[in-house]
Protein backbone atom coordinates (compact mmCIF):
# COMPACT_ATOMS: atom_id res chain seq x y z
CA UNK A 1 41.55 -35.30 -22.01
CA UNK A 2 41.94 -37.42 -25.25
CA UNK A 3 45.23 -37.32 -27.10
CA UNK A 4 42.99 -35.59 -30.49
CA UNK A 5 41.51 -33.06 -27.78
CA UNK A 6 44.87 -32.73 -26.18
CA UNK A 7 46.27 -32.06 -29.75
CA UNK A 8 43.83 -29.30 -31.05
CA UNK A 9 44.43 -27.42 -27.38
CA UNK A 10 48.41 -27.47 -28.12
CA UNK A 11 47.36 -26.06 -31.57
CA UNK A 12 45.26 -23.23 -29.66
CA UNK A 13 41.89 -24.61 -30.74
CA UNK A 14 39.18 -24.30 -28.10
CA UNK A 15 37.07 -27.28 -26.93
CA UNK A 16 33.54 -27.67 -29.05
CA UNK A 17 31.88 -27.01 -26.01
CA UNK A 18 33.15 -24.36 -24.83
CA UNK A 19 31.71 -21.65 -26.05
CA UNK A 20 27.96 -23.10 -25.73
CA UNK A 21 28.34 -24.02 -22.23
CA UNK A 22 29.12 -20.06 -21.29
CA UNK A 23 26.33 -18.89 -23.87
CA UNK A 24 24.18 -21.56 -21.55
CA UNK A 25 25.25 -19.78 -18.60
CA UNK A 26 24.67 -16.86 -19.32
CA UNK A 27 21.51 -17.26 -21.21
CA UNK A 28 20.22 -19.22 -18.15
CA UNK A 29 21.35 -16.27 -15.81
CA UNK A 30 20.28 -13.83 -18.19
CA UNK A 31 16.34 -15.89 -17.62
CA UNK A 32 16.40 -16.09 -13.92
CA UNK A 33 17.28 -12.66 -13.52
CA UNK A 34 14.24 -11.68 -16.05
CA UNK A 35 12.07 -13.84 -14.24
CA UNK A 36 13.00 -12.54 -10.85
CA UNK A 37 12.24 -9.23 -11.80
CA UNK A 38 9.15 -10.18 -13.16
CA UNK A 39 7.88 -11.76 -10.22
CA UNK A 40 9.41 -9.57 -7.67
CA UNK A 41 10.05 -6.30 -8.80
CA UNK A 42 7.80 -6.04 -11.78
CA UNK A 43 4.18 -4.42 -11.80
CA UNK A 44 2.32 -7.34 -11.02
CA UNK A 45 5.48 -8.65 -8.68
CA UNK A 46 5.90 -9.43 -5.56
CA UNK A 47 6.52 -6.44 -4.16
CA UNK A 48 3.77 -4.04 -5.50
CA UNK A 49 1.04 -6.88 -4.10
CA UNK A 50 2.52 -6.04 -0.68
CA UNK A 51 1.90 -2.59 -1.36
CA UNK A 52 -1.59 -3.14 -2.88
CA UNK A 53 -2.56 -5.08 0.36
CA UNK A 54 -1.66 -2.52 2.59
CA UNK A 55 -3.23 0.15 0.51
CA UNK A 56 -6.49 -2.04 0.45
CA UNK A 57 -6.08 -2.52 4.51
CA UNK A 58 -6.08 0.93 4.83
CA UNK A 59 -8.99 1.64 2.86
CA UNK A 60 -10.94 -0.53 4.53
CA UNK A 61 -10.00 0.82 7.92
CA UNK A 62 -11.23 4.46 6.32
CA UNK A 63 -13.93 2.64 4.81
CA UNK A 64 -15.05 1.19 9.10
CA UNK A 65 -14.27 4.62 10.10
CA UNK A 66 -16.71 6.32 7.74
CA UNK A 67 -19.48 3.80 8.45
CA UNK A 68 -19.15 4.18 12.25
CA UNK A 69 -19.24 8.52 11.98
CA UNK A 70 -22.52 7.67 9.77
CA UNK A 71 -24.24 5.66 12.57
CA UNK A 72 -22.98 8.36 14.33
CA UNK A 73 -24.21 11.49 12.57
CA UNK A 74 -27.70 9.02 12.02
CA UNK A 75 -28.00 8.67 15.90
CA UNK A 76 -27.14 12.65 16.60
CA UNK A 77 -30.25 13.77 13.65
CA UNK A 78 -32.62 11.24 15.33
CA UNK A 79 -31.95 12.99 18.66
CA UNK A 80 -32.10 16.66 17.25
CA UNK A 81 -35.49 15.64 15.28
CA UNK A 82 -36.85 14.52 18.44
CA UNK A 83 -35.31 15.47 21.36
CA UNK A 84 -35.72 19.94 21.60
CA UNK A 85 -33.28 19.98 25.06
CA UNK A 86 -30.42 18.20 22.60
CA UNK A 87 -30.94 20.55 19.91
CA UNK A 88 -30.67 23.58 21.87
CA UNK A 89 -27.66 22.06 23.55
CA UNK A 90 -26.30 20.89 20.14
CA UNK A 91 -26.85 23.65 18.63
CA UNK A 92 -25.43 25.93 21.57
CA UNK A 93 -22.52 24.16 22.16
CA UNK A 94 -21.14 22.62 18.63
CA UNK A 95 -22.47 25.66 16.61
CA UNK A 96 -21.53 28.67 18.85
CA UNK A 97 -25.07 30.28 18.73
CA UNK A 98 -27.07 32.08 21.40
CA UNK A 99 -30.15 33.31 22.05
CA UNK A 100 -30.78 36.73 22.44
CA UNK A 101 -28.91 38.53 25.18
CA UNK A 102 -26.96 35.92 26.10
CA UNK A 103 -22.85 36.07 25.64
CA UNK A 104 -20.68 33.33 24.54
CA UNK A 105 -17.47 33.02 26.71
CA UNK A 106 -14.74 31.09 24.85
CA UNK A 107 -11.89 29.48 27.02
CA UNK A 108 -8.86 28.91 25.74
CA UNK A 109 -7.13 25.61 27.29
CA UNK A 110 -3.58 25.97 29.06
CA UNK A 111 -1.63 22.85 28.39
């Protein structure tokens, strides 16, 4: 310290710099925590693209699932348009229906 500092610091006087280099501080603190929350926390931030991508993974997995049940479903109407065994099979066993005079025993499963 130079004897004029050392002089105005006896006398109670701050440094010049003192005050600027805390405003700095905290200004700079007072950016990195904006931009942190920005980038992580915000709506476009880190964390909601996480979420996003497993949303969108999940979709897609529903969207796979759907596609396979219509090749499905496709296959099963082919069959019942041309196939009149399947249809009366289909139709007996995934509709519950019956001709005439016949009875429909339902089982219930004993686990």
């Amino acid at each position: 310290m130079g004897s004029k500092a050392r002089e105005n610091y006896l006398r109670g006087e701050r440094p010049p710099l003192f005050f600027p280099r805390r405003l700095k501080l905290l200004l700079f603190l007072l950016g990195v925590s904006l931009l942190s929350y920005i980038y992580i926390g915000g709506d476009y931030g880190f964390l909601q693209i996480l979420s996003h991508r497993s949303q969108v993974q999940a979709l897609q997995m529903d969207i796979k699932k759907g596609m396979v049940r219509k090749v499905d479903l496709a296959r099963k109407i082919e069959l019942i348009s041309q196939d009149s065994t399947f249809m009366r099979k289909y139709i007996r066993e995934e509709m519950g229906m019956a001709r005439k005079g016949e009875k429909i025993y339902w089982f219930k499963e004993v686990r």
